[in-house]
N, C-alpha and C. Protein backbone atom coordinates (compact mmCIF):
# COMPACT_ATOMS: atom_id res chain seq x y z
N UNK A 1 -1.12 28.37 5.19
CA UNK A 1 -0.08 29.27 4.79
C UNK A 1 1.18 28.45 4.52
N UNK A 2 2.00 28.80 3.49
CA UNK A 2 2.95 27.85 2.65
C UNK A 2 4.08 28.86 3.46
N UNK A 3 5.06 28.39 4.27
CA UNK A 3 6.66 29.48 4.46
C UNK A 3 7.21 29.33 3.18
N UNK A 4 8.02 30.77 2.62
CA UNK A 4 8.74 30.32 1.44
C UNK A 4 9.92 29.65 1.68
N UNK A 5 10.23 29.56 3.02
CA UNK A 5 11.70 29.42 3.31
C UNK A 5 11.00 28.35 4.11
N UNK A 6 12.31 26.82 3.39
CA UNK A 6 11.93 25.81 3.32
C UNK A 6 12.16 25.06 4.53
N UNK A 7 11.17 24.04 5.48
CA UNK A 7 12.06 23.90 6.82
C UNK A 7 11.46 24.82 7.74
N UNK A 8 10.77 25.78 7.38
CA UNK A 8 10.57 26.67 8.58
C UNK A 8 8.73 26.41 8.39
N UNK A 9 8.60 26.77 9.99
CA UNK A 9 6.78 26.50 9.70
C UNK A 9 6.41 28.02 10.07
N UNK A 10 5.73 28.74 8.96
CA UNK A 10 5.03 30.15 8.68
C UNK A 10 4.10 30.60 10.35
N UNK A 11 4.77 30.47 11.42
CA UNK A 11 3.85 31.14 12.81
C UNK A 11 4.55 32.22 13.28
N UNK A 12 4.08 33.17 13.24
CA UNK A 12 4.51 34.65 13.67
C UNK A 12 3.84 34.91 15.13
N UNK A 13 4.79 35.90 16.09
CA UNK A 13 3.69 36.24 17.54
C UNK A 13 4.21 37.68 17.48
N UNK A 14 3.34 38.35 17.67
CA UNK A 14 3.79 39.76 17.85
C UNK A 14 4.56 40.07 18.93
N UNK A 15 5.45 40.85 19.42
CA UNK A 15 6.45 41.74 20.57
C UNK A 15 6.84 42.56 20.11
N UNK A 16 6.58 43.36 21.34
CA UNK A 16 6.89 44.65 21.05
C UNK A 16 6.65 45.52 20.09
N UNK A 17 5.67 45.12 19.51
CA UNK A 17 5.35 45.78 18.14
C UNK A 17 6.14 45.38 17.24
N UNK A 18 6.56 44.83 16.95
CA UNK A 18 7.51 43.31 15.52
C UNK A 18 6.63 42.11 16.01
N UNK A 19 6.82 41.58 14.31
CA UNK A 19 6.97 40.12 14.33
C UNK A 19 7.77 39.45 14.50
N UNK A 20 7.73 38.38 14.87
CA UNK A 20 9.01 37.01 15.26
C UNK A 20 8.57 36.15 14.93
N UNK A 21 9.22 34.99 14.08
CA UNK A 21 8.90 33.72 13.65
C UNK A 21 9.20 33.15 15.15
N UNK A 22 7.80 32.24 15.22
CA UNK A 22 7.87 31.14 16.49
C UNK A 22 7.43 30.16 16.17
N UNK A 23 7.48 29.56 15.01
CA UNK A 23 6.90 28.35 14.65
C UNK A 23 8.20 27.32 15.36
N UNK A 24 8.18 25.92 15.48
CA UNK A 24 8.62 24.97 15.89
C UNK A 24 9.89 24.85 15.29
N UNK A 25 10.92 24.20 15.25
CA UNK A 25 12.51 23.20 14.37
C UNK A 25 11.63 22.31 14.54
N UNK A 26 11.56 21.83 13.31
CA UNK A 26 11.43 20.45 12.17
C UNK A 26 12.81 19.53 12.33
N UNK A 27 12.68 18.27 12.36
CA UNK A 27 13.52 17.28 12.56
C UNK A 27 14.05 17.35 11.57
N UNK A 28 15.64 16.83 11.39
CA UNK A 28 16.28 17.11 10.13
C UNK A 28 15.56 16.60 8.69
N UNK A 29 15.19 15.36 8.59
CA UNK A 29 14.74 14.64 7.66
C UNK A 29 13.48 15.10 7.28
N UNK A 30 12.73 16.44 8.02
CA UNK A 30 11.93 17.44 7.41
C UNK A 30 12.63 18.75 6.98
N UNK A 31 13.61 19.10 7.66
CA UNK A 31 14.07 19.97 7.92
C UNK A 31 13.96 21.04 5.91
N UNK A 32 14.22 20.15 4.74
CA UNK A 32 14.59 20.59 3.51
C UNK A 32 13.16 20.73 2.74
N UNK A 33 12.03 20.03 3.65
CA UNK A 33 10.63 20.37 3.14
C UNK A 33 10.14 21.75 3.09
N UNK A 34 8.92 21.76 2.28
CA UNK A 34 8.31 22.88 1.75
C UNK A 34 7.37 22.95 3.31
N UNK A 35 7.15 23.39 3.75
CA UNK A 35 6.10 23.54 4.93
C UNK A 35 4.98 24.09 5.19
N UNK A 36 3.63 23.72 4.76
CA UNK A 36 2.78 24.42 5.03
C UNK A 36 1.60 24.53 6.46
N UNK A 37 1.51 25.09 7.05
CA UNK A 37 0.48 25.75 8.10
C UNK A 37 -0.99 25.25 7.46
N UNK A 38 -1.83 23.95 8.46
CA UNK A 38 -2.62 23.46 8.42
C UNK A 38 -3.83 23.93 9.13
N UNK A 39 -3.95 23.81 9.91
CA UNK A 39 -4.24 24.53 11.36
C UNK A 39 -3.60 25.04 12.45
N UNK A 40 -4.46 26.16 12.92
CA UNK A 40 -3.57 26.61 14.19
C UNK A 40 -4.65 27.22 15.50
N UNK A 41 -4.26 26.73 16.18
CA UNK A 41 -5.46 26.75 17.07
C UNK A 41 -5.09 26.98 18.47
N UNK A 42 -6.12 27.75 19.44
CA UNK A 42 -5.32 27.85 20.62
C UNK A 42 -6.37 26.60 21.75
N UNK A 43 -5.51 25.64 22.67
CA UNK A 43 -6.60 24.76 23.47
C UNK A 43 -6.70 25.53 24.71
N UNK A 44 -7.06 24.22 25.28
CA UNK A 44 -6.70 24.68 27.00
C UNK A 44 -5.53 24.76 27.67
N UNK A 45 -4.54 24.00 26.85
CA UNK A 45 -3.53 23.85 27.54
C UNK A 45 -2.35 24.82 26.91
N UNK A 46 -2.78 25.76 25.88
CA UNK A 46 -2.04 26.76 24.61
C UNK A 46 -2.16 26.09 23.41
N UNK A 47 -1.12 26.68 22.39
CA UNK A 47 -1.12 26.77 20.73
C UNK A 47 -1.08 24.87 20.38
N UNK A 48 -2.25 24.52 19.23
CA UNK A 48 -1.91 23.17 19.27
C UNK A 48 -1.59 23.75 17.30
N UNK A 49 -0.92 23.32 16.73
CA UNK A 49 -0.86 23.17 15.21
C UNK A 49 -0.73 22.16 14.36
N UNK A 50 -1.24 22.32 12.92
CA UNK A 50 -0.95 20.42 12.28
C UNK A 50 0.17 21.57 11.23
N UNK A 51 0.73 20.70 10.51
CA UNK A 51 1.47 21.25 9.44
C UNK A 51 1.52 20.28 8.32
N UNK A 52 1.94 20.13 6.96
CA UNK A 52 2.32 19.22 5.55
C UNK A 52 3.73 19.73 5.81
N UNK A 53 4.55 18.49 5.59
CA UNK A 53 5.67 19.06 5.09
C UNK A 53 6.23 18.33 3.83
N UNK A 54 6.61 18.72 3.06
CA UNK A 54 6.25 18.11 1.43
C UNK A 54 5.18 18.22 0.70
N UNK A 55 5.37 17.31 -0.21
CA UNK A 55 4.36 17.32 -1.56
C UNK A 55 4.14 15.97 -1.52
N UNK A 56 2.94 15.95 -2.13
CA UNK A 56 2.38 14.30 -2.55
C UNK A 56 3.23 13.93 -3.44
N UNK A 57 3.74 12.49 -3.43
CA UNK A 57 2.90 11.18 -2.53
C UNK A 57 4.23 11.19 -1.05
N UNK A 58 5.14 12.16 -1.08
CA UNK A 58 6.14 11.63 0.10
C UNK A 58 6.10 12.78 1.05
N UNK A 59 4.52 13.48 0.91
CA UNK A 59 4.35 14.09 2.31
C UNK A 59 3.92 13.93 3.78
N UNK A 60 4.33 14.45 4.58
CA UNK A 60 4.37 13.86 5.70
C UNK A 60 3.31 14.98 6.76
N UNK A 61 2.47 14.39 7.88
CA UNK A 61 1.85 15.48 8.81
C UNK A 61 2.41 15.42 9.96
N UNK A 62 2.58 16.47 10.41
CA UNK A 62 2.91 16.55 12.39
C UNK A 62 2.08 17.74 12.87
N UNK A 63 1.96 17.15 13.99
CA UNK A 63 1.20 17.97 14.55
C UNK A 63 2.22 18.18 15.99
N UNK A 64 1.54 19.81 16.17
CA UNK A 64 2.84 20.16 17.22
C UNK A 64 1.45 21.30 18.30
N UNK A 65 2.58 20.94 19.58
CA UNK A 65 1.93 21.99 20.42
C UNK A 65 2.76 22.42 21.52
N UNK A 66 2.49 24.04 21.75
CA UNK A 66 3.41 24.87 22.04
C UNK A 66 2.34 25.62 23.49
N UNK A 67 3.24 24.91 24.67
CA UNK A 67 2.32 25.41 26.00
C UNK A 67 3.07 26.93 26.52
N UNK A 68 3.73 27.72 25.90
CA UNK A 68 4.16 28.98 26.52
C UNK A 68 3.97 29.93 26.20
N UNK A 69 2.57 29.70 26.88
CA UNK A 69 1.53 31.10 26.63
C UNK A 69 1.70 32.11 25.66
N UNK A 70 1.24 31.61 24.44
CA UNK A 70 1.01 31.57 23.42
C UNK A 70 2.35 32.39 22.50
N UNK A 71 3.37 32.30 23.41
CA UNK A 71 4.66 33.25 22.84
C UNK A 71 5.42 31.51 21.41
N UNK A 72 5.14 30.60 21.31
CA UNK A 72 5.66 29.46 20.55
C UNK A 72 7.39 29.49 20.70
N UNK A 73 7.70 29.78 21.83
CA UNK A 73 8.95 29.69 22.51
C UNK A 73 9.71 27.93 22.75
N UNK A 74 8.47 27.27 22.85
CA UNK A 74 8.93 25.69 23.02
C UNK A 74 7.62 24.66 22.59
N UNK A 75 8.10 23.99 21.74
CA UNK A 75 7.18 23.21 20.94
C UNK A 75 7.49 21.62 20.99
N UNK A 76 6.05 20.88 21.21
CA UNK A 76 6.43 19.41 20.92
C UNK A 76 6.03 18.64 20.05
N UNK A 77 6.80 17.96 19.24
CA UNK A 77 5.95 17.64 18.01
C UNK A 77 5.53 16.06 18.40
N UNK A 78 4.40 15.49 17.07
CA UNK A 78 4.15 14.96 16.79
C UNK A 78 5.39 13.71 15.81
N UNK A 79 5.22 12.55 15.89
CA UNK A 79 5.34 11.80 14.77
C UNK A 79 5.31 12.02 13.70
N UNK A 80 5.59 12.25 12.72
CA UNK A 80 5.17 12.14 11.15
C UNK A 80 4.05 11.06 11.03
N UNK A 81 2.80 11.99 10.19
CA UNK A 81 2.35 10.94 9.29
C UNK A 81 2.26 10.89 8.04
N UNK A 82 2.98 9.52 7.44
CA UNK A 82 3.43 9.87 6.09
C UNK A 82 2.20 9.69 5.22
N UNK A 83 1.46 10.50 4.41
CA UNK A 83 0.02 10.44 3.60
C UNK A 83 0.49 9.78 2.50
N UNK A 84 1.38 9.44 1.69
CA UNK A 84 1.28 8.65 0.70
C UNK A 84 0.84 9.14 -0.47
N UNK A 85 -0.76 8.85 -1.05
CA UNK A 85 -1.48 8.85 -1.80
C UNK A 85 -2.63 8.84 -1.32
N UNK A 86 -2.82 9.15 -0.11
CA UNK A 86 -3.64 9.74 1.25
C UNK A 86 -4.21 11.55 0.61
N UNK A 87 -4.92 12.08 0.93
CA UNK A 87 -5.18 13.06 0.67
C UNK A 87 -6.16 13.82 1.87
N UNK A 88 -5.57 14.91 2.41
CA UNK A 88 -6.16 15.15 3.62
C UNK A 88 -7.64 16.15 3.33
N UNK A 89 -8.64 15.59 4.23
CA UNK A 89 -9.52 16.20 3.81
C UNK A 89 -10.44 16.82 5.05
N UNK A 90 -9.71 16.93 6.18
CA UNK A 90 -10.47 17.93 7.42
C UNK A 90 -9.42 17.41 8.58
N UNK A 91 -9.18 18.33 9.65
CA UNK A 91 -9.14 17.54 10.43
C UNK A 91 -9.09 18.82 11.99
N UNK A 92 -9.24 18.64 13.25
CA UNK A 92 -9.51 19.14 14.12
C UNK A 92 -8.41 19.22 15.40
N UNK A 93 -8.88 19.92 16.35
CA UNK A 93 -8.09 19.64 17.67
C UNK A 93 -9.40 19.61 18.49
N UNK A 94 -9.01 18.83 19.57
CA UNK A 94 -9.99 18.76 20.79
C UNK A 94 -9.05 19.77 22.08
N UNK A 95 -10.40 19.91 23.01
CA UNK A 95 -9.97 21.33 24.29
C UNK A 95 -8.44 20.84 24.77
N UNK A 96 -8.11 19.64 25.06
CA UNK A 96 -6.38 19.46 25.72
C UNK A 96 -5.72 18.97 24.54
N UNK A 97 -5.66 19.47 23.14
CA UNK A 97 -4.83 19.05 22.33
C UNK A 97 -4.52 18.19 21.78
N UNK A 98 -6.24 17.34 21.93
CA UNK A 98 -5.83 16.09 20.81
C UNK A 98 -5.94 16.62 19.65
N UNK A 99 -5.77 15.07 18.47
CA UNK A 99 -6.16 15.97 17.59
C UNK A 99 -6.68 14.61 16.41
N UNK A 100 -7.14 15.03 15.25
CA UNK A 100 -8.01 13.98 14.46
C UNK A 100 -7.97 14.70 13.12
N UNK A 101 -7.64 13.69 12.07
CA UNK A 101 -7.33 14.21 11.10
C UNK A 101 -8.19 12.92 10.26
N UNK A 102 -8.83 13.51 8.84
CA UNK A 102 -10.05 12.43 8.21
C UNK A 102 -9.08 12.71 7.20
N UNK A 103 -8.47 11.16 6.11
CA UNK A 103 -7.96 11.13 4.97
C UNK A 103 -9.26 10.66 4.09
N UNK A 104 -8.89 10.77 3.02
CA UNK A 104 -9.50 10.40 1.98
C UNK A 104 -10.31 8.97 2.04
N UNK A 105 -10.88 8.27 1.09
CA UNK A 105 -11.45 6.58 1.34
C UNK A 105 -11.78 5.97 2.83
N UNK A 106 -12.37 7.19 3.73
CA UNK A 106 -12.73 6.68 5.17
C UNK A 106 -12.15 6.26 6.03
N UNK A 107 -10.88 7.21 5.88
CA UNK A 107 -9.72 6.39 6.78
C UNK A 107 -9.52 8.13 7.65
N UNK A 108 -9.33 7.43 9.12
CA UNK A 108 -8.64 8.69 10.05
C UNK A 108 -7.90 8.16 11.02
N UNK A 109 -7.04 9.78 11.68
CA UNK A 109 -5.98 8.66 12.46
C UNK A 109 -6.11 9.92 13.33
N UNK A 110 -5.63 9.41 14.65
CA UNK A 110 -5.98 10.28 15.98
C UNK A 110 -4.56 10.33 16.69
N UNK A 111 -4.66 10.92 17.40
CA UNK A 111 -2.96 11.33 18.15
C UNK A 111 -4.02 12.21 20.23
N UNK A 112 -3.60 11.62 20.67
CA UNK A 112 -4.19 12.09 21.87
C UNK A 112 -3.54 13.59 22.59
N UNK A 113 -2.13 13.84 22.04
CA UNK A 113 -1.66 15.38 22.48
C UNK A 113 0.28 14.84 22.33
N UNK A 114 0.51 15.56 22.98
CA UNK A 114 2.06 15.77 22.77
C UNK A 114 2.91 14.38 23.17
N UNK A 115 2.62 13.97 23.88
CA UNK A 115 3.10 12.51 24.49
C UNK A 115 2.87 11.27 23.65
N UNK A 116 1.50 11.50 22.53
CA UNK A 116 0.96 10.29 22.12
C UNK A 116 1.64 10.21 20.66
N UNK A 117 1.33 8.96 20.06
CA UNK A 117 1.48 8.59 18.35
C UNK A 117 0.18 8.77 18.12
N UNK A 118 0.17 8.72 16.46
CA UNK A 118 -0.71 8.45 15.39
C UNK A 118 -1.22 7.16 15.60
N UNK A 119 -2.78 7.01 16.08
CA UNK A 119 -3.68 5.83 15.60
C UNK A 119 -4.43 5.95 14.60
N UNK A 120 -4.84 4.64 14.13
CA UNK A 120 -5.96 4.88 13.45
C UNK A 120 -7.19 4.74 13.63
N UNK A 121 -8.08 4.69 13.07
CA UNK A 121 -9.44 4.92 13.76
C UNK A 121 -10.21 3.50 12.88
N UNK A 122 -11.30 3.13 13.74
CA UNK A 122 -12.07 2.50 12.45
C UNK A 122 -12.97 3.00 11.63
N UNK A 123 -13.23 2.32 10.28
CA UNK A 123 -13.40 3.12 9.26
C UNK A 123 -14.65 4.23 9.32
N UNK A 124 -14.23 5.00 8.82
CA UNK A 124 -15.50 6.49 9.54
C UNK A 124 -16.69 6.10 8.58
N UNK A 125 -17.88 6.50 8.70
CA UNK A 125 -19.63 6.42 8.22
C UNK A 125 -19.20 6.97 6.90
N UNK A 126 -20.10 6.78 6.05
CA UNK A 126 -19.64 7.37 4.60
C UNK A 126 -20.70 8.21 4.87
N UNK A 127 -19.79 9.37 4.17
CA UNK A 127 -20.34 10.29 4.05
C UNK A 127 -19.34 11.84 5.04
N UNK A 128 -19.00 11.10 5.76
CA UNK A 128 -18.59 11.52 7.45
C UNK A 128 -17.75 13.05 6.45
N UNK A 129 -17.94 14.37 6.92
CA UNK A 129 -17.49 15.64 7.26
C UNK A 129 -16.42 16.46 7.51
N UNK A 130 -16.78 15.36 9.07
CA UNK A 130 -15.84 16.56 10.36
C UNK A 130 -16.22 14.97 11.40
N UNK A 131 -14.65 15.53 11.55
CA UNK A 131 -14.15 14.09 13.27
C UNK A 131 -13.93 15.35 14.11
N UNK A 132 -14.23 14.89 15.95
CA UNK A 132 -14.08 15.65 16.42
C UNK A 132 -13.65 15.22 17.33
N UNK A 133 -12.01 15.36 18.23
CA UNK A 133 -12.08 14.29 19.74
C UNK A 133 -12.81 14.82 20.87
N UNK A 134 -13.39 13.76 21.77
CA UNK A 134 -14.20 14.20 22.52
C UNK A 134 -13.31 14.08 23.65
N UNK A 135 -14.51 13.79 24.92
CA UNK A 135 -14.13 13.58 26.25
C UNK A 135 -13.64 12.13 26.08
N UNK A 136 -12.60 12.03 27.18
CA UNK A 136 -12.21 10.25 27.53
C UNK A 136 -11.98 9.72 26.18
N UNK A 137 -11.19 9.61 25.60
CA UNK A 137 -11.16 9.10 24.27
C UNK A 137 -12.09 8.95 23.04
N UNK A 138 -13.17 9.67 23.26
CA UNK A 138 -14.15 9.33 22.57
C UNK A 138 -13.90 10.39 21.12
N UNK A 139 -14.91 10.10 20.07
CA UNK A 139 -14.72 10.73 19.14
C UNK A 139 -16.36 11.43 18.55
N UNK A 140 -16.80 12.16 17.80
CA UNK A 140 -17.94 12.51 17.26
C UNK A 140 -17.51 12.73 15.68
N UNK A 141 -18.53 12.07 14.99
CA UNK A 141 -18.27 12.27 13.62
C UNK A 141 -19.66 13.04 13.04
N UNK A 142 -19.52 13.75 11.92
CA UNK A 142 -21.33 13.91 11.06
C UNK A 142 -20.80 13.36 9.82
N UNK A 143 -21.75 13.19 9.26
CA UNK A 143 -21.85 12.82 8.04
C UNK A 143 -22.94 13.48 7.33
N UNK A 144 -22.81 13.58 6.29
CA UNK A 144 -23.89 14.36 5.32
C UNK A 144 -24.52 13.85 3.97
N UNK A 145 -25.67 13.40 3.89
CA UNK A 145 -26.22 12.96 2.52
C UNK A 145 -27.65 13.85 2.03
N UNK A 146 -26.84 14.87 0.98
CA UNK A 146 -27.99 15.22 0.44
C UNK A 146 -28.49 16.17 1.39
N UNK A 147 -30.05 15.90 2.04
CA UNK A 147 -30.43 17.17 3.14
C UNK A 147 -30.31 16.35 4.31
N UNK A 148 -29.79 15.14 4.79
CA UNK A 148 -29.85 14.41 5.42
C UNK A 148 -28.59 14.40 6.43
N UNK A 149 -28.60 14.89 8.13
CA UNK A 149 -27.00 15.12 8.55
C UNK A 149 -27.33 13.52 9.90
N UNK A 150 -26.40 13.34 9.68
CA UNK A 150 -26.35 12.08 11.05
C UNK A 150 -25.14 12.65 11.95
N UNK A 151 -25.77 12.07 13.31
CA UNK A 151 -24.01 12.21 13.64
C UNK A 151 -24.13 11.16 14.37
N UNK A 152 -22.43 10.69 14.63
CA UNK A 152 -21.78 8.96 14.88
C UNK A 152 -21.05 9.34 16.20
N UNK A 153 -21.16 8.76 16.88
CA UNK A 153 -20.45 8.49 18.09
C UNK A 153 -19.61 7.16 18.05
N UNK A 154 -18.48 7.56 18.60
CA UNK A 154 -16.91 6.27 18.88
C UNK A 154 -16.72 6.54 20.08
N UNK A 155 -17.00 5.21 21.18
CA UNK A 155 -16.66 5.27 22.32
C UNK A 155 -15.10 4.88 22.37
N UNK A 156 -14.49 5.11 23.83
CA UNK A 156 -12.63 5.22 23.92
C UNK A 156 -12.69 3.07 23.76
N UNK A 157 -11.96 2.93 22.80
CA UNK A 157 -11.65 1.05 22.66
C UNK A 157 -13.09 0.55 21.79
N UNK A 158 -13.65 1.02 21.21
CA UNK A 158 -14.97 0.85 20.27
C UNK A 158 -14.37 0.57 19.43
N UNK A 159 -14.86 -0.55 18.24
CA UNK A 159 -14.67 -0.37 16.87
C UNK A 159 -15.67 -0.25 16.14
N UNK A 160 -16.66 0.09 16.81
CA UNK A 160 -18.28 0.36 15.80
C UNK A 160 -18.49 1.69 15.91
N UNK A 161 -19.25 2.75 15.16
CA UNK A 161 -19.76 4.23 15.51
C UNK A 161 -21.09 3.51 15.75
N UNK A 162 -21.31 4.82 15.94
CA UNK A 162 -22.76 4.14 16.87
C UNK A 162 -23.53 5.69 16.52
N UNK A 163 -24.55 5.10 15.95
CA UNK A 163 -25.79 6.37 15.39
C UNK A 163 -26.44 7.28 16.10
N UNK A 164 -26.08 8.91 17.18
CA UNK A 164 -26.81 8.62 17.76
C UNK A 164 -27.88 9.91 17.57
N UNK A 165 -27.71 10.53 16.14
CA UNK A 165 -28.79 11.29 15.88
C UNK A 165 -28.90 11.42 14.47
N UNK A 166 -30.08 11.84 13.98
CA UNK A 166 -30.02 11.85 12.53
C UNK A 166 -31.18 13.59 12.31
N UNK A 167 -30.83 14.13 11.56
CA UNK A 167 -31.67 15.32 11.03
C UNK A 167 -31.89 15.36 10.01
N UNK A 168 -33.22 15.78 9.14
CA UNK A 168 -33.37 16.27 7.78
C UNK A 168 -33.93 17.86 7.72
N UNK A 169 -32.74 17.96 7.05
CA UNK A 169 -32.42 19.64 6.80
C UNK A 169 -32.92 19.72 5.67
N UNK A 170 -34.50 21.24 6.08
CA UNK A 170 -35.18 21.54 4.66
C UNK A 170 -34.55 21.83 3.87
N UNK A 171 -33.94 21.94 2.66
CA UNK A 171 -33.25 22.42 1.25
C UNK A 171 -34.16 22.87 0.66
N UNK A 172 -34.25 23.45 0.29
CA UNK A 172 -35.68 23.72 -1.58
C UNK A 172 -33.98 23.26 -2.69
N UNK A 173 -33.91 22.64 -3.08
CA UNK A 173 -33.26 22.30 -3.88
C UNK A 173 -33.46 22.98 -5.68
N UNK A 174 -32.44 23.48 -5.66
CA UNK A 174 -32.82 24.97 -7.23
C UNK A 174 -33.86 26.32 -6.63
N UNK A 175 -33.34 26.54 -5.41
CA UNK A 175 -33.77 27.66 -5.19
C UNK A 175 -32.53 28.53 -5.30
N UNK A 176 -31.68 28.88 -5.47
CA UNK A 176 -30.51 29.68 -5.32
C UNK A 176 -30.25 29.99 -6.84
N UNK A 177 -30.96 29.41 -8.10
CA UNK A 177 -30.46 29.80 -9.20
C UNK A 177 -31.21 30.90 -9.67
């Protein structure tokens, strides 16, 4: 969801029967961006959200999370990450608010919850889907070729994925036409 009003991030909570904008304040040097609503998700610990703020190539991601029960009364953001010529193409929260975001050319970058920065990851399996953070730093990736799904495991300080299942999913391929 895009806010039209620029600077503001599009999260509404109902009271009392009205709406109320409760999305987060954006740091000034976002503050004049276009803002759009990426994900929004509730963890264990309450509301975790990613947002764009801008347009390519000088847009930027944060990710924010808001622990007061689910009213978005107080929010902590994330770092900016500036995408460049990056192009975002999935990205998730884990149960305490991490979170993992897959760019374009096999590149992803991870943020552990409200306290942490933007890492990056090493380079994801081609093919790779959906990143997912796990337990203890760990990560789960799939990847998909054709009828063929794998999924990759990243242990916490790993720089290899590590293979640890593979499926072939029947297709009839030109059955749907």
């Amino acid at each position: 969801m895009t806010c039209s009003r620029r600077g503001i991030a599009g999260i509404f909570v109902s009271q009392g029967g009205a709406w109320r904008s409760a999305g987060p304040s954006l740091p000034a040097h976002l503050a004049g961006q276009r803002i759009t609503v990426l994900r929004l998700t509730r963890t264990a610990t309450g509301l975790a959200a990613l947002f764009a703020a801008g347009t390519s190539p000088t847009a930027n991601l944060v990710a924010a999370w808001s622990s007061s029960a689910g009213t978005g009364s107080h929010w902590v953001l994330s770092p900016p990450v500036r995408l460049g010529d990056a192009k975002l193409t999935a990205a998730s929260f884990g149960r305490a608010g991490s979170a993992a975001i897959i760019l374009n050319g096999r590149h992803a970058q991870t943020i552990a919850g409200p306290a942490g920065k933007w890492l990056p990851l090493p380079a994801l399996p081609a093919g790779t889907a959906t990143l997912t953070p796990g337990p203890g730093g760990s990560y789960s990736a799939l990847s998909v070729h054709r009828a063929k799904l794998t999924a990759w495991q990243l242990g916490r300080g790993s720089a290899t994925w590590q293979q640890t299942q593979t499926i072939n999913v029947p297709i009839q391929f030109g059955s749907s036409g």
